[in-house]
Protein backbone atom coordinates (compact mmCIF):
# COMPACT_ATOMS: atom_id res chain seq x y z
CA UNK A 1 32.57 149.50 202.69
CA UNK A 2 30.18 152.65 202.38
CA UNK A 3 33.00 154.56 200.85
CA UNK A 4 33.57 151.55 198.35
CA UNK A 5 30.34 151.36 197.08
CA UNK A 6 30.03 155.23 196.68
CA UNK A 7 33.15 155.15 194.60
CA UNK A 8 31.30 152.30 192.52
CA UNK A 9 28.47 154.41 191.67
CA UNK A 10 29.87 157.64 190.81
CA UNK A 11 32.13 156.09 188.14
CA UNK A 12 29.90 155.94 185.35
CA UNK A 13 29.04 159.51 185.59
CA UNK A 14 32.57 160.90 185.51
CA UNK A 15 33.74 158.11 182.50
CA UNK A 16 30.32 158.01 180.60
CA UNK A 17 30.44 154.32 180.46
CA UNK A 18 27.43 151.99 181.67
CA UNK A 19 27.17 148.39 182.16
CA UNK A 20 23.95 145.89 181.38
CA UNK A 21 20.98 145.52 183.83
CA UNK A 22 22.04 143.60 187.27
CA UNK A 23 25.64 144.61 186.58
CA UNK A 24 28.48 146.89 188.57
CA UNK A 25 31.02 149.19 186.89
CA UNK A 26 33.56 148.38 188.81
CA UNK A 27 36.41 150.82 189.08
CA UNK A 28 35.79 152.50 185.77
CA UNK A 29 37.00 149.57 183.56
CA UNK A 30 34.78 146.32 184.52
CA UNK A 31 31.33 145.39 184.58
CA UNK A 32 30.61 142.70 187.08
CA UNK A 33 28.44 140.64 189.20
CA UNK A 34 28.16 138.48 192.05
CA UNK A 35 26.65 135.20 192.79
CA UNK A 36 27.58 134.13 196.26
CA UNK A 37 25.51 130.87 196.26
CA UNK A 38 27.67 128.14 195.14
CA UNK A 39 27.43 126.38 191.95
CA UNK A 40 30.02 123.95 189.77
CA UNK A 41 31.80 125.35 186.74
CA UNK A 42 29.46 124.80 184.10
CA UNK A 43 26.48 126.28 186.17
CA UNK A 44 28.12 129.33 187.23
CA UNK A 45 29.07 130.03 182.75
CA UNK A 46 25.53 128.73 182.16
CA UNK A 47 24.22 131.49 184.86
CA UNK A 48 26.38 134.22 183.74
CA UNK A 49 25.57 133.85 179.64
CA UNK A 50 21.96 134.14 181.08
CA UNK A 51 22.74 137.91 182.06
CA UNK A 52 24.95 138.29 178.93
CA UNK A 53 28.23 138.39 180.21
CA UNK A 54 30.70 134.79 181.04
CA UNK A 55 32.70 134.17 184.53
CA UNK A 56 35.31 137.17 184.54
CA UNK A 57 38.24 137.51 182.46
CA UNK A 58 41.23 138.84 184.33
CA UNK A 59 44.13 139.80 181.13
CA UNK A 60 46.20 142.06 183.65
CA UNK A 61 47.37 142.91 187.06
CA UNK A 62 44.41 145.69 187.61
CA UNK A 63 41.77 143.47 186.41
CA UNK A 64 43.21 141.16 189.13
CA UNK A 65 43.46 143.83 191.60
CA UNK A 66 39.75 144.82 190.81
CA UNK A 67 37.85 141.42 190.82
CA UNK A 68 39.75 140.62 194.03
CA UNK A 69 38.25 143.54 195.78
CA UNK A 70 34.60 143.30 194.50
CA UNK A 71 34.94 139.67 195.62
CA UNK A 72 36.60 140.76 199.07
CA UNK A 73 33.96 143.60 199.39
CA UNK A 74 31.29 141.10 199.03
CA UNK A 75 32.92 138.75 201.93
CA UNK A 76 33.44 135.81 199.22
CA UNK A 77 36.44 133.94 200.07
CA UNK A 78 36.90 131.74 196.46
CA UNK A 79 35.48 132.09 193.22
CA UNK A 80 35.48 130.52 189.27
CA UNK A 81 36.90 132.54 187.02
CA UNK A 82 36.56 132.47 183.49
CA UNK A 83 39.48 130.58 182.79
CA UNK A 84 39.82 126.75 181.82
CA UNK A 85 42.85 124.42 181.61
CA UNK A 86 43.96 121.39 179.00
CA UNK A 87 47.29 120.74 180.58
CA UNK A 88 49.59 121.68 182.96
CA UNK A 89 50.58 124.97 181.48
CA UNK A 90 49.12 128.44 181.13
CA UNK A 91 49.44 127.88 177.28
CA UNK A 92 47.20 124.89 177.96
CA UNK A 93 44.23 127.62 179.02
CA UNK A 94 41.67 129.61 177.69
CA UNK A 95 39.45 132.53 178.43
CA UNK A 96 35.85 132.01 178.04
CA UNK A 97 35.42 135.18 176.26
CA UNK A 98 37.22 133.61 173.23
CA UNK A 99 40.48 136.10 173.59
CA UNK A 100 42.71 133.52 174.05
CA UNK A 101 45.42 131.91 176.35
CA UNK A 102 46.86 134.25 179.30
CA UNK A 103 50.42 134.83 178.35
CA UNK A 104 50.52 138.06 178.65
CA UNK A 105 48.99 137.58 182.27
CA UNK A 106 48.90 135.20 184.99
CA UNK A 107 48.32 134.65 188.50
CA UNK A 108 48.93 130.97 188.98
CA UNK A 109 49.97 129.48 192.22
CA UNK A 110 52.73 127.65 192.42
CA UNK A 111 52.78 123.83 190.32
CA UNK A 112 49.73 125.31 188.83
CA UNK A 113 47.61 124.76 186.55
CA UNK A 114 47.66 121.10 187.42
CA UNK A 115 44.55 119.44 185.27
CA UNK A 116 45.46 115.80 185.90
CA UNK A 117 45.73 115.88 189.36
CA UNK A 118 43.18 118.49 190.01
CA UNK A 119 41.11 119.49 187.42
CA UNK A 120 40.72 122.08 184.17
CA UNK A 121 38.38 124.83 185.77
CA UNK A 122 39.84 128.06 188.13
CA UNK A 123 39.47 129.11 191.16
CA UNK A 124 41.03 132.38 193.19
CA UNK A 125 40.57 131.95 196.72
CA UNK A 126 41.65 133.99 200.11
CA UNK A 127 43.04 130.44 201.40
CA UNK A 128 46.07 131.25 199.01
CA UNK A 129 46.24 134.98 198.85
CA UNK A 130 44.21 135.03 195.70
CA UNK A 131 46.34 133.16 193.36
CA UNK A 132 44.86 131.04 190.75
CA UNK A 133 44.09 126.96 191.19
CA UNK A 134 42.83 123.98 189.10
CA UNK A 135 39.44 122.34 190.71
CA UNK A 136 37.40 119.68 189.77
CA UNK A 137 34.79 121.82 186.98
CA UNK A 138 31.66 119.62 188.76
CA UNK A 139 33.00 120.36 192.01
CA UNK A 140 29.47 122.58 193.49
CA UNK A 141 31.43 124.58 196.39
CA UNK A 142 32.07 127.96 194.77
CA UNK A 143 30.49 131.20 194.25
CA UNK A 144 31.31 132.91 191.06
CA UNK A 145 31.54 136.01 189.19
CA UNK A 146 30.24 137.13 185.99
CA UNK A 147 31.61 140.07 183.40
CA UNK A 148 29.87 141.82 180.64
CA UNK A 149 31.62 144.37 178.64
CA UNK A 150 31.57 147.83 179.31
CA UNK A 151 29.70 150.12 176.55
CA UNK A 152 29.15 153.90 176.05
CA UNK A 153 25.86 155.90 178.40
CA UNK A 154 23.99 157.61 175.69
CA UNK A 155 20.16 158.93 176.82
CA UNK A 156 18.82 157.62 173.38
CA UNK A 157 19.43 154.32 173.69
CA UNK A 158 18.09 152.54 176.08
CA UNK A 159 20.35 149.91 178.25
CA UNK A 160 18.24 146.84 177.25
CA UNK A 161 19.44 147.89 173.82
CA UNK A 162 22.78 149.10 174.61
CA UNK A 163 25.67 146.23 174.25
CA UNK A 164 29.21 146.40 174.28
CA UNK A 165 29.53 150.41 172.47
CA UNK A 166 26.23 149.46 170.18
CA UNK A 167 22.95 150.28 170.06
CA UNK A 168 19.94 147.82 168.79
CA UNK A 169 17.28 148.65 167.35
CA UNK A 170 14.35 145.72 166.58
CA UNK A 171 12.10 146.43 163.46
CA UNK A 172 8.25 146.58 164.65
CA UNK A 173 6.93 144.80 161.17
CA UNK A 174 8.47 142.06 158.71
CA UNK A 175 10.35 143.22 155.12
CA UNK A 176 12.11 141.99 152.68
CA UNK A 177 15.92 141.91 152.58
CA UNK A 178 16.10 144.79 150.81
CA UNK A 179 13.67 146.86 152.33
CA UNK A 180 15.50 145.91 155.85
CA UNK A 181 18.49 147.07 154.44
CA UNK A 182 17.29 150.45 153.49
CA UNK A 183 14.72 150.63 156.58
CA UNK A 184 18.33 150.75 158.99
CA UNK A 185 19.90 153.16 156.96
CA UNK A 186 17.09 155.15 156.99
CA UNK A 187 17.89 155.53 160.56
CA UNK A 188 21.36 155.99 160.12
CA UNK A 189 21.65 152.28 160.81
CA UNK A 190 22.68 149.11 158.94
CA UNK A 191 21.51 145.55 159.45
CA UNK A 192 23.41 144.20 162.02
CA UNK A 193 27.21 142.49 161.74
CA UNK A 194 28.01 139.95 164.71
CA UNK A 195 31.39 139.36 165.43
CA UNK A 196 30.88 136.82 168.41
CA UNK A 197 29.04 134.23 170.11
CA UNK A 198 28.79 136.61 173.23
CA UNK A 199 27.36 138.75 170.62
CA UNK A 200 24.77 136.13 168.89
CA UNK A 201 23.53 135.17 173.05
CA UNK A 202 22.54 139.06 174.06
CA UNK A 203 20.88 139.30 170.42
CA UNK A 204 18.70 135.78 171.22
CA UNK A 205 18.33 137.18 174.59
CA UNK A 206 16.69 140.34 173.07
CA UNK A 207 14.35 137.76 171.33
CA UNK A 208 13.53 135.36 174.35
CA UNK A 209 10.02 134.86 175.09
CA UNK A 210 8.36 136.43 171.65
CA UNK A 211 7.37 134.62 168.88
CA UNK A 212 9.78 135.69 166.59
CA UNK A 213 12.20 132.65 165.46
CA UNK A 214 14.19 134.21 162.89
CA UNK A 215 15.77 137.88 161.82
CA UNK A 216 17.55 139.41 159.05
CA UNK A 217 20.78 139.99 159.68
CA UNK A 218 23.59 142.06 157.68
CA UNK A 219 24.93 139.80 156.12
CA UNK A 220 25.25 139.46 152.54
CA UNK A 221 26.22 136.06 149.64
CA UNK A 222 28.12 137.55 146.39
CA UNK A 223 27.89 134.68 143.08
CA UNK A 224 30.75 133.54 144.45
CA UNK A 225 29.36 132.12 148.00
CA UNK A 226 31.63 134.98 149.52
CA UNK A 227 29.91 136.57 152.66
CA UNK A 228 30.81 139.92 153.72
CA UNK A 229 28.79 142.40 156.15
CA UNK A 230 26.70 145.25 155.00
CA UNK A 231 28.46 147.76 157.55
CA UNK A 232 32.11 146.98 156.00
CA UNK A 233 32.99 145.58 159.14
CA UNK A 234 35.28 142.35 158.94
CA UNK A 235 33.87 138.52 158.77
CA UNK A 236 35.99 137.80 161.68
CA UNK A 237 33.26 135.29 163.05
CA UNK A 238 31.31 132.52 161.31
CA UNK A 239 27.91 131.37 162.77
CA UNK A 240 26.76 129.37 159.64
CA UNK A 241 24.95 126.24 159.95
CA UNK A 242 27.18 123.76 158.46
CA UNK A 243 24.62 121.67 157.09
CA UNK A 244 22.51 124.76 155.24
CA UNK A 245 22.19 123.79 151.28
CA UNK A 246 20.00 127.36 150.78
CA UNK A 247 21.16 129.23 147.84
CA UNK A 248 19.87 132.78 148.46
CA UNK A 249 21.79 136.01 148.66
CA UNK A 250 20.33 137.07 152.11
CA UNK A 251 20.89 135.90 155.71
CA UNK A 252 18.78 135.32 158.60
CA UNK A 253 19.77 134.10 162.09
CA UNK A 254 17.92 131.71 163.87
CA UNK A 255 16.92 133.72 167.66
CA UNK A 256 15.13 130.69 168.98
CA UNK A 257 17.13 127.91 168.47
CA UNK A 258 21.32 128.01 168.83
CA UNK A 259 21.74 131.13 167.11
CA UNK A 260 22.81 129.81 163.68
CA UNK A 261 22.78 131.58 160.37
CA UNK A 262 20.97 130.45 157.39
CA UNK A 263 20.90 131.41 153.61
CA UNK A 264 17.06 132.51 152.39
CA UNK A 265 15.71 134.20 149.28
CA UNK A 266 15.70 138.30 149.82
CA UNK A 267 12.61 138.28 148.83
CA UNK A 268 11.15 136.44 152.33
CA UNK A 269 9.83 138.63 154.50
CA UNK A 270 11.17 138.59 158.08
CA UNK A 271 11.65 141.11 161.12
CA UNK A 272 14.89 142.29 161.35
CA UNK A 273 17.79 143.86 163.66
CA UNK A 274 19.29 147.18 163.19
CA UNK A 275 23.20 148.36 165.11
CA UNK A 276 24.63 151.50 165.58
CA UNK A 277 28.22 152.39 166.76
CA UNK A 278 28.13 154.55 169.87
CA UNK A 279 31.19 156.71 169.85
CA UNK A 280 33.77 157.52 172.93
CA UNK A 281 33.87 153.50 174.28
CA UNK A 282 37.16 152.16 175.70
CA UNK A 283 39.77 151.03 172.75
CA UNK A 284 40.15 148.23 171.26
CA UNK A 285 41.01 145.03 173.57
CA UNK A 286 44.53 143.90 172.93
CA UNK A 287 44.12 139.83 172.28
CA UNK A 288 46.05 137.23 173.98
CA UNK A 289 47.50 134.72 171.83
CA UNK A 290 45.15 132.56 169.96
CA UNK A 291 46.19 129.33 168.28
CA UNK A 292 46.13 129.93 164.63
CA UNK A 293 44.39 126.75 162.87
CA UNK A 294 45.70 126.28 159.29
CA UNK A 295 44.08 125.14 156.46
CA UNK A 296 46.26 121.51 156.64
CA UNK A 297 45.43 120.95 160.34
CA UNK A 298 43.47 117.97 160.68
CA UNK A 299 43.24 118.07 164.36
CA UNK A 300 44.12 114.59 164.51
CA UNK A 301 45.68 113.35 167.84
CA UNK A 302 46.48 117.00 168.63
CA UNK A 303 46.02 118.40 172.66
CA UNK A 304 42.74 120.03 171.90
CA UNK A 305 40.60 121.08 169.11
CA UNK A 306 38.63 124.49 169.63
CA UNK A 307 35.32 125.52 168.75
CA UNK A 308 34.55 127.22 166.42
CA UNK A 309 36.86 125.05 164.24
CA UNK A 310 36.93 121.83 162.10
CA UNK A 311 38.12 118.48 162.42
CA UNK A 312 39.29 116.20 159.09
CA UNK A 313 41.08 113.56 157.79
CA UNK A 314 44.89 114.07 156.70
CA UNK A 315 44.45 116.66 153.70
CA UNK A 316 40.71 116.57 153.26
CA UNK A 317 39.46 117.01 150.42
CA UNK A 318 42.07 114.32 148.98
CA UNK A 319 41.60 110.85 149.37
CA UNK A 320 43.07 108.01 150.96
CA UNK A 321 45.70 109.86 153.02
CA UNK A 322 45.41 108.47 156.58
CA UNK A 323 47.25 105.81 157.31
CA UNK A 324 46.87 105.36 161.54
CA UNK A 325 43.69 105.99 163.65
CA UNK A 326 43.19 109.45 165.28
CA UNK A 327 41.56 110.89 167.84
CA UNK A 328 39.57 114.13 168.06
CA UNK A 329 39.27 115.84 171.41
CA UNK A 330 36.78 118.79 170.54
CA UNK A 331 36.54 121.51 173.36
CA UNK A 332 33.89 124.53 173.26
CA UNK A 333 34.79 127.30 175.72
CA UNK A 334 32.87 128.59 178.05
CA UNK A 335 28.75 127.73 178.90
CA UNK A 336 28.67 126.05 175.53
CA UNK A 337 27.82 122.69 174.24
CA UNK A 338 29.79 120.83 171.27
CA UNK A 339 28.10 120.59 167.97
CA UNK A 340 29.80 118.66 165.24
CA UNK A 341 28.97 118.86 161.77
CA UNK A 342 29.69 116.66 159.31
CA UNK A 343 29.01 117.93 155.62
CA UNK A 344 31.28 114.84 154.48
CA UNK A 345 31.04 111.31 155.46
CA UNK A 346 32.32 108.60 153.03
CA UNK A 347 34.40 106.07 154.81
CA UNK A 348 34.04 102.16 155.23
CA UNK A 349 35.90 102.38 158.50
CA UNK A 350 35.13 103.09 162.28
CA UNK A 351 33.80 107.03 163.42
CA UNK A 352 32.36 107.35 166.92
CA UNK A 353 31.54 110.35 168.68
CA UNK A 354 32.02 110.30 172.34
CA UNK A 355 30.38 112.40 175.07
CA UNK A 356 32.65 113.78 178.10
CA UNK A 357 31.85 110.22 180.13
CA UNK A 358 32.56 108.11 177.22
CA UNK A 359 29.47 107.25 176.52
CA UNK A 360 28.73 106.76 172.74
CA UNK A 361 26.39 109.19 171.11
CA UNK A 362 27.20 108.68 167.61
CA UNK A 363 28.78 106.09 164.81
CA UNK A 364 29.04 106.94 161.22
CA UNK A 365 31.73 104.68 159.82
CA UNK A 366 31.22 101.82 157.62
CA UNK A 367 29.07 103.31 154.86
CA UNK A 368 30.20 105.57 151.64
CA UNK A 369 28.70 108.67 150.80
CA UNK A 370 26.61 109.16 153.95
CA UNK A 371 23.80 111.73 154.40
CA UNK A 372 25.39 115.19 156.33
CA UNK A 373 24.44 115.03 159.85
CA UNK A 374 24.99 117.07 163.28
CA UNK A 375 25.42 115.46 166.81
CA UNK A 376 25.08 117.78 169.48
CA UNK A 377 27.29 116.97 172.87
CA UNK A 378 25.63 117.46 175.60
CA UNK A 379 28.92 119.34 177.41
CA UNK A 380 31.42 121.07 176.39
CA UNK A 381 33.59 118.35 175.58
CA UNK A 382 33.60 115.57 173.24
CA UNK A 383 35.93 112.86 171.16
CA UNK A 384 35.88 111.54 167.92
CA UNK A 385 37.69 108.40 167.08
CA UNK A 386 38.17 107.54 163.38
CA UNK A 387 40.04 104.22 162.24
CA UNK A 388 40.31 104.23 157.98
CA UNK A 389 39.42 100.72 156.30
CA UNK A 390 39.61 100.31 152.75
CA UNK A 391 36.48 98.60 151.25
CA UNK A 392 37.44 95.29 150.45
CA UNK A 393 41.39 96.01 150.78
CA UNK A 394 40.96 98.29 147.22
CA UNK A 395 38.95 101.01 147.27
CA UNK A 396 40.33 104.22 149.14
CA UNK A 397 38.66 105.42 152.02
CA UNK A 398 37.96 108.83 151.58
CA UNK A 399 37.79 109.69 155.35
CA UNK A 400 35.28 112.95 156.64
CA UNK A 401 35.36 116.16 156.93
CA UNK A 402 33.51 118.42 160.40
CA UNK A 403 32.26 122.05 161.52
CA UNK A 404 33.23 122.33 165.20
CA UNK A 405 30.38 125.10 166.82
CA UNK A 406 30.19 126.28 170.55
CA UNK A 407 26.33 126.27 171.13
């Protein structure tokens, strides 16, 4: 055990990689922690996105091999893992760190997953040499593990400020878009991109308990309504509030509420983040497979619709096209809560929103051309039903149209 723990600590010196505050670079390639007091599922995600990191992610035989051992060394005999099942499958299941399903990788026991008869969370346990089984997500009898990404040791930046190969930087006064802009760059910064919601939690995490409630970000609206990043990174993730009608050319992000980003006027004045690359971090993660939602998807009495997403009628924005009821079942991965967004309501039939016990937290049918509004699940599950009625057996109903967000 002494020689174990040794071997844990001289890692980062010889690799140059570090890990956040509370966690352990494990083996030179994984940055975990342990919670031995038991908690269900969505505890144990709720507790880990508190220390910026989710349950752990196992893509491969050594990350299998590793979180076994830190869990062994720490005489744990079952754990969650960050991995959560909609069938009976792998194909069915879902990391919580958004990369995907696991078929490049699995450790399943045998007749496993098994949701319906067991449940949609994972465990690994000694009792079965480690493999991987379906529990009950409320079940309260595991301990659990969390993982934050690795990033690169440099002296300058400090490791509050030091997140997955970046380095933030918070601005000390308010500015103006522009004068943000050019304050990072200054620095040989830019206004920061975000390209997850693992991301968008350490950034509010950097904000929690101040009074600051929003930031500049580096984000940027052409005439068209395009949005592209200052650092010429890729918009490969979309935290917009559905519901913003703002028209300005500047973006700020919300650090006290969920997170979301809202259009404003460049000339507002706000505080603002700066990012800079650290150089020498691991490569690029290869992504598992990750279902590819197309622009005709409706999500209409499909397995499971994923957050971030959308849900519509058949063929939104054209009218009058379903013909049958359907039935939305909206999943958010991980520690986060279901928000639904609906920027277009005009239907004279039945739409209920659902909360993971059935119980009925919102109904929006029976009206045309209602106001936009958000209802907020309070799990990480939720349904929509929607049943079209024409108005008076002649006019169309023109059905609705829904931003799916992980909050």
């Amino acid at each position: 055990m002494q020689l174990f723990l040794l071997f844990l600590f001289i890692i980062p010196a010889v690799y140059g990689l570090s890990c956040p505050p509370e966690y352990i670079l494990v083996s030179g390639i994984k940055c975990l922690k342990m919670f031995s007091t038991p908690a269900n599922h969505w505890e144990a995600e709720k507790n880990c996105t508190s220390v910026e990191g989710t349950l752990a992610n196992i893509k491969n035989a050594i990350d299998n091999r590793v979180v076994t051992e830190f869990v062994r060394n720490a005489s744990v005999n079952a754990v969650w893992i960050g991995l959560t099942c909609y069938g009976n499958n792998k194909y069915s299941c879902y990391w919580d760190d958004a990369s995907g399903m696991p078929s490049l990788y699995d450790n399943f026991n045998y007749n496993e997953p098994s949701d319906k008869e067991n449940g949609n969370c994972i465990v690994m346990s000694a009792e079965t040499n480690w493999k991987w089984e379906s529990k009950v997500c409320m079940d309260p009898a595991w301990p659990y593990v969390c993982e934050a990404p690795t990033t690169v040791e440099k002296s300058s930046c400090s490791q509050k400020y030091n997140y997955n190969n970046n380095c933030y930087t918070k601005s000390l006064q308010v500015a103006n878009g522009s004068l943000a802009a050019y304050n990072c760059q200054n620095k040989s910064d830019t206004l920061v991109s975000i390209h997850s919601k693992m991301e968008v939690d350490y950034i509010r995490n950097l904000y929690k308990g101040t009074n600051t409630t929003s930031i500049y970000i580096g984000a940027t609206v052409d005439a068209n309504d395009k949005i592209t990043w200052l650092d010429g990174t890729p918009f490969d993730f979309d935290y917009r509030n559905p519901l913003d009608t703002q028209k300005g050319d500047c973006v700020v992000m919300d650090v006290h509420g969920y997170g979301l980003w809202s259009r404003v006027d460049c000339s507002q004045n706000f505080e603002y983040l700066c990012k800079n690359p650290l150089h020498g971090g691991s490569d690029p993660e290869v992504l598992e497979d990750k279902p590819e939602v197309l622009p005709t998807q409706s999500g209409c009495n499909s397995s499971v619709v994923l957050a971030p997403g959308f849900i519509s009628t058949f063929e939104y924005p054209l009218n009058g096209l379903n013909i049958w009821a359907c039935y939305y079942d909206i999943v958010a991965l991980g520690p986060y809560s279901v928000g639904i967004y609906f920027d277009f309501i005009d239907t004279y039939g039945e739409l209920t929103v659902f909360d993971y016990r059935g119980v009925k937290i919102g109904d929006f049918g029976g009206i045309d051309n209602r106001d936009q509004v958000a209802v907020y699940a309070p799990y990480n599950t939720a349904t929509v039903y929607y049943e079209p009625r024409h108005k008076n057996g002649t006019e169309k109903d023109k059905g609705f149209h829904a931003v799916i967000l992980p909050l």
